[in-house]
Protein backbone atom coordinates (compact mmCIF):
# COMPACT_ATOMS: atom_id res chain seq x y z
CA UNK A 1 4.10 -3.35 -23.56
CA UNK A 2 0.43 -4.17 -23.37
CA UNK A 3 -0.59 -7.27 -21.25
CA UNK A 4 -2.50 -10.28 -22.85
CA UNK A 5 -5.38 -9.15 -20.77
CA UNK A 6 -5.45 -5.69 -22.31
CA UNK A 7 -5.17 -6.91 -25.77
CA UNK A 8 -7.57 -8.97 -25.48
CA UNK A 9 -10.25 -6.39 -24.33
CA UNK A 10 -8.93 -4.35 -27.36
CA UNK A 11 -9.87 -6.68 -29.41
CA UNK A 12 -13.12 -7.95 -28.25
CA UNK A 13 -14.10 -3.83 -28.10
CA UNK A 14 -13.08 -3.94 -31.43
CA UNK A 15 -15.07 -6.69 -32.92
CA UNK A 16 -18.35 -5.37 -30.45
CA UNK A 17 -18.28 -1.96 -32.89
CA UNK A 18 -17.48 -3.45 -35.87
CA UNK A 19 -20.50 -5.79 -35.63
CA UNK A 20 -22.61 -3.51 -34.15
CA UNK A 21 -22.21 -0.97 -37.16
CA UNK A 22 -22.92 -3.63 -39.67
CA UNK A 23 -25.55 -4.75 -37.79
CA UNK A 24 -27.13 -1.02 -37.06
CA UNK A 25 -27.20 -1.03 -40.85
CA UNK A 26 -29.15 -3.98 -41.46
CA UNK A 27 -31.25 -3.13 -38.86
CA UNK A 28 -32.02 0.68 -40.39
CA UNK A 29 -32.73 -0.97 -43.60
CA UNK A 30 -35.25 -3.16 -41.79
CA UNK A 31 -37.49 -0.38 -40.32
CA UNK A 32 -37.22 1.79 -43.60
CA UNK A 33 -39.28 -2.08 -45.56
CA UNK A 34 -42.25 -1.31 -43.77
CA UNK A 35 -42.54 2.24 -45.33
CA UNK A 36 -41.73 0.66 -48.76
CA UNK A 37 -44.52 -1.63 -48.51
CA UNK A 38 -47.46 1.17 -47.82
CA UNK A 39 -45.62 3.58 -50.24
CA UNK A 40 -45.73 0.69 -53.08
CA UNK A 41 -49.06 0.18 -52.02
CA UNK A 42 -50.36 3.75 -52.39
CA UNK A 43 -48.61 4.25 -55.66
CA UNK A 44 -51.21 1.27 -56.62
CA UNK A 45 -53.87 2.93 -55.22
CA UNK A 46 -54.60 -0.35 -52.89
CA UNK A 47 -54.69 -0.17 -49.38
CA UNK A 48 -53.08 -2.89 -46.95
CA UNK A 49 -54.90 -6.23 -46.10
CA UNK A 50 -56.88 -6.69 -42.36
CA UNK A 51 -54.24 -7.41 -40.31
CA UNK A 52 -51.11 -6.66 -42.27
CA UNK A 53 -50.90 -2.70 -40.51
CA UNK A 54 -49.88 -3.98 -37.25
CA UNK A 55 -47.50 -6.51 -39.05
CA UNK A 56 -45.58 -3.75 -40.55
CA UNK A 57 -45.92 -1.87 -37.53
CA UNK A 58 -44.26 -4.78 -35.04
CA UNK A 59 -41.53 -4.88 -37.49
CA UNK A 60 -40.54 -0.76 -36.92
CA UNK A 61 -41.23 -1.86 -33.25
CA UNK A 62 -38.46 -4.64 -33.19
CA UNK A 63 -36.31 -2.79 -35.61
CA UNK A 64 -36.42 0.43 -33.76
CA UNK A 65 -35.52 -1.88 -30.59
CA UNK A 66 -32.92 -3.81 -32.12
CA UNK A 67 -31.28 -0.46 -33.55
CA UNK A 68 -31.39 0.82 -29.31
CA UNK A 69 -29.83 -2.37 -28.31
CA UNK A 70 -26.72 -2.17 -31.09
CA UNK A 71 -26.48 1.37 -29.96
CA UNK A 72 -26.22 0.87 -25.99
CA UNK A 73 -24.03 -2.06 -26.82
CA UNK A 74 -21.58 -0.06 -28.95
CA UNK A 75 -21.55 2.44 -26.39
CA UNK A 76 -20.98 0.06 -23.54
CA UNK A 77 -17.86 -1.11 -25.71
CA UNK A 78 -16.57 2.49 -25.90
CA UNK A 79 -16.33 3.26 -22.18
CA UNK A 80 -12.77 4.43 -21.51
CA UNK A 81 -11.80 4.29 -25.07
CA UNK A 82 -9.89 7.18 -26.09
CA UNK A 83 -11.02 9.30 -23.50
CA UNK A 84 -8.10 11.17 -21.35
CA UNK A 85 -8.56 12.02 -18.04
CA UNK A 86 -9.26 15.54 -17.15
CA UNK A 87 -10.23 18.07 -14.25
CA UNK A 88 -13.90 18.18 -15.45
CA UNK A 89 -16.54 21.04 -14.00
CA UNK A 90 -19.59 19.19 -12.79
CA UNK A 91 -21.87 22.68 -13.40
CA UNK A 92 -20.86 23.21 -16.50
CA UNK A 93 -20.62 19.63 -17.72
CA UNK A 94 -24.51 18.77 -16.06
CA UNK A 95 -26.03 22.15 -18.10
CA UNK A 96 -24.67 20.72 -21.28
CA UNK A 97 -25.85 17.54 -20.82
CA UNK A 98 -29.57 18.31 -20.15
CA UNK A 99 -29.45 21.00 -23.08
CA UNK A 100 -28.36 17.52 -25.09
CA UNK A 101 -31.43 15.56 -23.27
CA UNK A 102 -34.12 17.86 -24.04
CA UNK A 103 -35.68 15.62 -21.09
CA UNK A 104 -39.81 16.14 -20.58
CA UNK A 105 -40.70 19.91 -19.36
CA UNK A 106 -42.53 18.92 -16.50
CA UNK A 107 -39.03 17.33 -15.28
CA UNK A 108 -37.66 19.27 -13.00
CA UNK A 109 -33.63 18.60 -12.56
CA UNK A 110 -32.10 20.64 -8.85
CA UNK A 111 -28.92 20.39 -8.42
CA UNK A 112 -26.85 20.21 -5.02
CA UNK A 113 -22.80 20.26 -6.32
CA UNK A 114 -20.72 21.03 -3.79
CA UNK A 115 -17.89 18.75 -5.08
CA UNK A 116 -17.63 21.00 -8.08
CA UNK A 117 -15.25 19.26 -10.36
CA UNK A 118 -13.89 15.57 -10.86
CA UNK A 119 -10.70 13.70 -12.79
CA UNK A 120 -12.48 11.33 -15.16
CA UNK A 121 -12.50 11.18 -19.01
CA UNK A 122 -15.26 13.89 -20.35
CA UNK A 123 -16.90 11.70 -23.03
CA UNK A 124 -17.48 9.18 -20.35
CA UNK A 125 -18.84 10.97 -17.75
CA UNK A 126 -21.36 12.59 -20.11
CA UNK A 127 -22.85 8.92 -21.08
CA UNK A 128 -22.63 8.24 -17.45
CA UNK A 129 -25.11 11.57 -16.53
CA UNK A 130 -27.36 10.44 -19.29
CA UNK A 131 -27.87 7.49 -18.52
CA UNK A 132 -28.88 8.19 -15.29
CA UNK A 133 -31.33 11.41 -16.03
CA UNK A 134 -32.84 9.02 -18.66
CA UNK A 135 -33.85 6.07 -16.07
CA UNK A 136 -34.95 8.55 -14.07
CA UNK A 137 -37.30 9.67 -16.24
CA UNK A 138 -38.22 6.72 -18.42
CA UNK A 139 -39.34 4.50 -15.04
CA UNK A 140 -41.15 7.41 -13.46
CA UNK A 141 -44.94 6.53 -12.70
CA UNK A 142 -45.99 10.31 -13.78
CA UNK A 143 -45.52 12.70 -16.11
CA UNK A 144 -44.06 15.01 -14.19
CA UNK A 145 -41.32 14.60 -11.49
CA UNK A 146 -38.32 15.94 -10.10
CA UNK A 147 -34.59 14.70 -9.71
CA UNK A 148 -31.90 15.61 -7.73
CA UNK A 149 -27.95 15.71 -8.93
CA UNK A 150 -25.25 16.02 -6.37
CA UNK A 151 -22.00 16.22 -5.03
CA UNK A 152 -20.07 16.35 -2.14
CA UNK A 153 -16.58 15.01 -0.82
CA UNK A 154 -16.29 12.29 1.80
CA UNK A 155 -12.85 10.71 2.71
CA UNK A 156 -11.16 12.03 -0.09
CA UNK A 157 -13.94 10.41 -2.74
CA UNK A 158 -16.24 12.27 -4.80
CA UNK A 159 -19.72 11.16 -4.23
CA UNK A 160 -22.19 11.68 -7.23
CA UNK A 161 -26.03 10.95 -6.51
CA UNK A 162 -28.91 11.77 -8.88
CA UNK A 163 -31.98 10.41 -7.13
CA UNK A 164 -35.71 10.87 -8.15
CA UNK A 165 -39.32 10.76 -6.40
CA UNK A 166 -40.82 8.12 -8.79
CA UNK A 167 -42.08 5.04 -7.83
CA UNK A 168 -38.33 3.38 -6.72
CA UNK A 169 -36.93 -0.08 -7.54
CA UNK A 170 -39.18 -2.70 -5.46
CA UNK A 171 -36.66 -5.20 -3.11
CA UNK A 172 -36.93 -8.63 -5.78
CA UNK A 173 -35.16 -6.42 -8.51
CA UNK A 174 -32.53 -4.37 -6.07
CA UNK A 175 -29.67 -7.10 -6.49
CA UNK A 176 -30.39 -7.39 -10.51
CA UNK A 177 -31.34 -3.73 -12.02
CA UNK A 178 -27.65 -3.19 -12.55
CA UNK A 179 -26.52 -6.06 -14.57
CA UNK A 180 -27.07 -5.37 -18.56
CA UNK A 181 -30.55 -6.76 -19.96
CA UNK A 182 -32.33 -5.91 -16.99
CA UNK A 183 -35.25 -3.99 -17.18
CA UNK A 184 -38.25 -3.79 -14.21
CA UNK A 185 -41.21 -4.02 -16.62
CA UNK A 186 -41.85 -6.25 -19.70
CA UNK A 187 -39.90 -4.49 -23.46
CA UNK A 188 -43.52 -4.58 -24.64
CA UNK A 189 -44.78 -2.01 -21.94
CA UNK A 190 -41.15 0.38 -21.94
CA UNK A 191 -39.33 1.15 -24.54
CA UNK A 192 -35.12 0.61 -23.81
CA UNK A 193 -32.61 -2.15 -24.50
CA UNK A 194 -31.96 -2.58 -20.17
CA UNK A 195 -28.76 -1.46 -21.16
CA UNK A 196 -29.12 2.00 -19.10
CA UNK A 197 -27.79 1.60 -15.73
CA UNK A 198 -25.06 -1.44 -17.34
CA UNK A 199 -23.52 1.16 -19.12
CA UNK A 200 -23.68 4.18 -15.91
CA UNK A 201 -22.03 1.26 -13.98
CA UNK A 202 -19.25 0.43 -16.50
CA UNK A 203 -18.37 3.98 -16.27
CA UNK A 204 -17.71 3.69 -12.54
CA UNK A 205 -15.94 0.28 -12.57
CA UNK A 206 -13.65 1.58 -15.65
CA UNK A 207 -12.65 4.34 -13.31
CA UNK A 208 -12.47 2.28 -10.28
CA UNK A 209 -15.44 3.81 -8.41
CA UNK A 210 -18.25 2.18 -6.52
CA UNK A 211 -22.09 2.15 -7.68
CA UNK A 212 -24.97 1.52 -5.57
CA UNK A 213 -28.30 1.65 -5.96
CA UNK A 214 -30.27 3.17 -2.48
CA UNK A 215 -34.05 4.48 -1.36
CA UNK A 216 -34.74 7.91 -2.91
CA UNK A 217 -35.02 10.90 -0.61
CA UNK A 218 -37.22 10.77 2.45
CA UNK A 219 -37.66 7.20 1.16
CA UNK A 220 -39.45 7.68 -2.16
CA UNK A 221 -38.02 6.74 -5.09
CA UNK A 222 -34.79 5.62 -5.76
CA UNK A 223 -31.21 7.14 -5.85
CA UNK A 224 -28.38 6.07 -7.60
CA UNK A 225 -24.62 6.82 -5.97
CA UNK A 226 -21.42 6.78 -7.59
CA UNK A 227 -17.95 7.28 -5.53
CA UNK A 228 -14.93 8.37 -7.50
CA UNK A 229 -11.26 8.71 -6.10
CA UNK A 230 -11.45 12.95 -5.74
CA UNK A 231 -7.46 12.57 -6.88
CA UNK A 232 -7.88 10.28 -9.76
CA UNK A 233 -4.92 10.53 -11.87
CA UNK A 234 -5.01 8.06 -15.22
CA UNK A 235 -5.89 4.34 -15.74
CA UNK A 236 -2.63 2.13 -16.16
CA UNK A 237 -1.40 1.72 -20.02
């Protein structure tokens, strides 16, 4: 029998991804009104009024964003969902997830896995990789860079690191950058809901790890550490 506590979080998970589909929808339709309006417009052979283009163009700015946010939040509501446990291989499983990513060329991702596989749901620990590669490159202060994934055991946890040599987290946002909404430069200037590292995190709590956020290698940039239990077994039912 499921606890209160349990059923409750099934529901509320629930209710997150019903919304957030209906809402997705709403928000599609709103970024496709802009394109109406200049295809109407063109049809008339008129062209749009001083001012109005960058109107039309905030609105696919805020719709695209809104459409990210509903997105991350749905998949922050999925975490653990469905997903059974299994003896994952971190090789195989990091290969497949950059040939998803398709992350910037000049990105260089080494990899250091000496832990080479972990008990965690697969699904999960895909959104978890992304979302880490993807900070990595989104707050990077050139267009080039290089990141680092590894592994290694340490009193019988798995520890999983993917660190960076951008410009790191600065000390006023090291005890925030984890919690959702948080992002380290204005919406306006970087595109992303601040969902990213929420979401990474949630994966770790779900499957009772640790998450910390430390000074990149050699001190530059920033590294992000996750510590599984190396004989993880299943999450009580």
């Amino acid at each position: 029998m499921k606890s209160p506590i349990r059923d409750t979080t099934d529901d509320l998970r629930a209710l997150v991804s019903m919304l957030g589909h209906d809402v997705r929808n709403s928000a599609r339709a709103l970024a496709e009104v802009p394109v109406w309006i200049k295809e109407d417009l063109a049809d008339m052979g008129q062209s749009l009024p001083d001012g109005t283009e960058d109107h039309l163009r905030l609105i696919e700015i805020h719709a695209a964003r809104l459409n990210k946010m509903l997105n991350d939040l749905i998949t922050f509501s999925r975490i653990g969902h469905a997903n059974d446990v299994q003896t994952i291989d971190l090789d195989a499983t990091l290969t497949a997830t950059l040939a998803e990513l398709h992350l910037p060329p000049r990105f260089v991702v080494h990899r250091d896995l000496r832990c080479p596989q972990l008990q965690i749901g697969q699904k999960d620990f895909v959104v978890f990789l992304k979302e880490l590669l993807r900070n990595a490159v989104k707050h990077h202060h050139l267009e080039a860079g290089n990141i680092h994934v590894s592994s290694y055991l340490n009193d019988g946890e798995c520890i999983i690191t993917v660190s960076d040599d951008g410009p790191g987290v600065p000390d006023l946002h090291k005890s925030t950058v984890l919690e959702p909404m948080k992002t380290l430069r204005p919406r306006d200037e970087i595109e992303g809901s601040g969902m990213g590292l929420a979401i990474a995190k949630r994966v770790v709590d779900f499957y009772r790890g640790r998450f910390v956020l430390k000074d990149g290698r050699d001190g530059c940039g920033s590294a992000l550490e996750a510590s599984f239990d190396a004989s993880y077994a299943a999450i009580d039912s």
